[in-house]
Protein backbone atom coordinates (compact mmCIF):
# COMPACT_ATOMS: atom_id res chain seq x y z
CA UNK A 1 149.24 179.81 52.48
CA UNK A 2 148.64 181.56 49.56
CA UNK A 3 145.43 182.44 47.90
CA UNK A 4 144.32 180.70 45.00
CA UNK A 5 141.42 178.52 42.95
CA UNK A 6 139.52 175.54 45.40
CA UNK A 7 139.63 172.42 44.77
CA UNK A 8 136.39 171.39 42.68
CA UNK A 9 134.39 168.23 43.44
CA UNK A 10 134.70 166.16 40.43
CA UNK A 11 130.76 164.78 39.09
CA UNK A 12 130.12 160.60 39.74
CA UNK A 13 130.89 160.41 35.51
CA UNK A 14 134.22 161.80 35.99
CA UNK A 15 135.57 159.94 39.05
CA UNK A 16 134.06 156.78 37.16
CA UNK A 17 136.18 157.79 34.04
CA UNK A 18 139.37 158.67 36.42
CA UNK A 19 138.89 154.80 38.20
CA UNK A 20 138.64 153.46 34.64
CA UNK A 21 141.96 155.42 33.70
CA UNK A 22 144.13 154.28 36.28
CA UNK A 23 145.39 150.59 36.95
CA UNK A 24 147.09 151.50 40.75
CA UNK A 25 145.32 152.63 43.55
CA UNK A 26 145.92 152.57 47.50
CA UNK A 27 143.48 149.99 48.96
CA UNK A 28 142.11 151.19 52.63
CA UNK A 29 141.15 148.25 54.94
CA UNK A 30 140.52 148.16 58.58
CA UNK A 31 142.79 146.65 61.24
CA UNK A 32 141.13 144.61 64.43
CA UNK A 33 142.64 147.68 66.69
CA UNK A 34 140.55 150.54 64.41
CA UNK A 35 143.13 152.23 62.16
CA UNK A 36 144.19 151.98 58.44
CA UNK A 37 145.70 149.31 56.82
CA UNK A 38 146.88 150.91 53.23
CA UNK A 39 148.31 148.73 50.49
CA UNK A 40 148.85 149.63 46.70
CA UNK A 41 146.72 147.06 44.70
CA UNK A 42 146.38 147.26 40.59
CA UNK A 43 142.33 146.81 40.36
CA UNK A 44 139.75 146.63 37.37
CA UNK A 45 136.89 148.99 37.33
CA UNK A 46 133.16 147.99 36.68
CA UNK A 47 131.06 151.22 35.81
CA UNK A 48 128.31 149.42 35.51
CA UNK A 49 127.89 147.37 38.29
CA UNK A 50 130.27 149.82 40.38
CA UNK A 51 132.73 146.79 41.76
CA UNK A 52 135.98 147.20 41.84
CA UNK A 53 138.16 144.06 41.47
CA UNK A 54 141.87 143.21 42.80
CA UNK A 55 143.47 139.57 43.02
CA UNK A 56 145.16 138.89 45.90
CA UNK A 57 146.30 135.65 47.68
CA UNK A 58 143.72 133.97 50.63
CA UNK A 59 146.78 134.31 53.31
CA UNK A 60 146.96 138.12 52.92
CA UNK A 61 146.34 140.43 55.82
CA UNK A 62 143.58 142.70 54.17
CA UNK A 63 142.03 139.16 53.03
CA UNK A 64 141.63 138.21 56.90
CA UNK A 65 140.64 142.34 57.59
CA UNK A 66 138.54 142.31 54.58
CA UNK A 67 136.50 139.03 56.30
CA UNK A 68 136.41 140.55 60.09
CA UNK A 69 135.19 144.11 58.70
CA UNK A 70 134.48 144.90 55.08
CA UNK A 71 134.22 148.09 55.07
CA UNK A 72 137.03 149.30 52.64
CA UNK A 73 138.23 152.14 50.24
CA UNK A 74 140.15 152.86 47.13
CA UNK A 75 142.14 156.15 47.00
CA UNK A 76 143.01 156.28 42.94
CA UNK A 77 145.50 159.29 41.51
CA UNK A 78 144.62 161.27 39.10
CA UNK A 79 146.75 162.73 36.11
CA UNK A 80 148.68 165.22 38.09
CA UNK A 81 149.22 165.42 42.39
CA UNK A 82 146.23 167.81 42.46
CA UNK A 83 143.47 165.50 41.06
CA UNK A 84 141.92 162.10 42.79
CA UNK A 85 139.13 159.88 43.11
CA UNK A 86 138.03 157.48 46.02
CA UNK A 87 135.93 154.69 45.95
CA UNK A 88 134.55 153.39 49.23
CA UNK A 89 132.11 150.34 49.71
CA UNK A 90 131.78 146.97 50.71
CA UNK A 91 134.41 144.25 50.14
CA UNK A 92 133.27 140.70 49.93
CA UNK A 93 135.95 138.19 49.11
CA UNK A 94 135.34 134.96 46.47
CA UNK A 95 136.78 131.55 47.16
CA UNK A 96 139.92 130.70 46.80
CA UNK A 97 140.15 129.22 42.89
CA UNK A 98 141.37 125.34 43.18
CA UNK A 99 140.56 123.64 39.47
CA UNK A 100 142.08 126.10 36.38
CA UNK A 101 139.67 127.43 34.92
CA UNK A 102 136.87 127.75 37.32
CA UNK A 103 134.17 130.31 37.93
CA UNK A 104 137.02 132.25 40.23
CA UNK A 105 140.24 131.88 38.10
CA UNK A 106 138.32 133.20 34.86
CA UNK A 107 137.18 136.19 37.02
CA UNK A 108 140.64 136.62 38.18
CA UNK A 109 141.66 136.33 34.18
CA UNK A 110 138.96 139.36 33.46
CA UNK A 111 140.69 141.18 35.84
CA UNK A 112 143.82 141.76 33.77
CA UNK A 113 143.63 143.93 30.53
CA UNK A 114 142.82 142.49 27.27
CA UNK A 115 146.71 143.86 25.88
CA UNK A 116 148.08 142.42 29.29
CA UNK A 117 146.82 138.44 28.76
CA UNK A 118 149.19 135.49 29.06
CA UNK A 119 149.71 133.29 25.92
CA UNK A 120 149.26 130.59 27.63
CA UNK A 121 146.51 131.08 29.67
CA UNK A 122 145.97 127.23 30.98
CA UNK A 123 149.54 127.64 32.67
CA UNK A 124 148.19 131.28 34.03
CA UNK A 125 145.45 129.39 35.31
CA UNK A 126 147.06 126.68 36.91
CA UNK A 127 149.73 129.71 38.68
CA UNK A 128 146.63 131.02 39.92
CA UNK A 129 145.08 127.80 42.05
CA UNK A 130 148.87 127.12 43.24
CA UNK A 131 148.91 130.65 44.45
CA UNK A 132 145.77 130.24 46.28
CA UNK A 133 144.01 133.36 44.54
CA UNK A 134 141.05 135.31 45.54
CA UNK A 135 139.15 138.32 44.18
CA UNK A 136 138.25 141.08 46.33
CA UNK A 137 135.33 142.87 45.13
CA UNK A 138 134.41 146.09 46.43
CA UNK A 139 130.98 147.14 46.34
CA UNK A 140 130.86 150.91 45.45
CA UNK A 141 128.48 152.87 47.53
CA UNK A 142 130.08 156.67 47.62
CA UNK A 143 132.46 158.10 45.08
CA UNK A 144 134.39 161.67 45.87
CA UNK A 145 137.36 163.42 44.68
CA UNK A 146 138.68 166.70 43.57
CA UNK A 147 140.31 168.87 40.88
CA UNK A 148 142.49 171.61 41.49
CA UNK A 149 142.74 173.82 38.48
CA UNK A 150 146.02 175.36 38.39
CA UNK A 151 148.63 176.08 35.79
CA UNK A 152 151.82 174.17 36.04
């Protein structure tokens, strides 16, 4: 190995900013037997009320996981392969959404972008109660991530 700079921990503001940033992340659940179960989810970010938010379908594995253990973390990328943030928590997982437009399918709607919205949202919402949607929400109780400051 060769000697060079340490990785710096990165302060609560900037692994906030880097979650806000990115749209992909690697969502950690538990299996029943102990180990990892990693998946690559897009998510929203909620500074304030540090949740994180994916939709997912009820019949998922990390759905059932997410119900028998909700302990859970986020492992988000930063700009370049030297940079990263991680999110862990507390998942809790809504009800499935079964009328369009109800409390669920409008929080599933917040989830995407504002640029990203279907035109025709009543048909998105419909999609979503055929699909049997949830939202995972992950509780954020401990942010940490690095920096390496190198050139190149």
């Amino acid at each position: 190995m060769t000697q060079g700079p340490a990785p710096r921990p990165l302060s609560d503001e900037a692994l906030s900013d880097l979650l806000g940033k990115q749209q992909f992340g690697t969502l950690a659940t538990v299996k029943r037997n102990g180990r990892p179960h990693l998946t690559t989810m897009v998510y929203s970010w909620d500074p304030g009320a540090r949740i994180v938010r994916f939709s997912t379908t009820a019949d998922r594995v990390k759905v059932r996981q997410l119900r028998h253990d909700p302990r859970a973390a986020l492992h988000v990328q930063g700009g370049d392969v030297w940079s990263f943030a991680v999110a862990e928590g507390e998942a809790e997982v809504s009800e499935v959404t079964t009328v369009p437009g109800d409390e669920v399918g409008r929080e599933l709607l917040g989830i995407i972008p504002e640029e990203a919205r279907p035109e025709d949202e009543g048909a998105f919402l419909e999609q979503l109660v055929a699909e049997r949607r949830v939202v995972v929400r992950l509780h954020v109780d401990r942010l940490y991530g690095t920096a390496l400051d190198i050139d190149g």
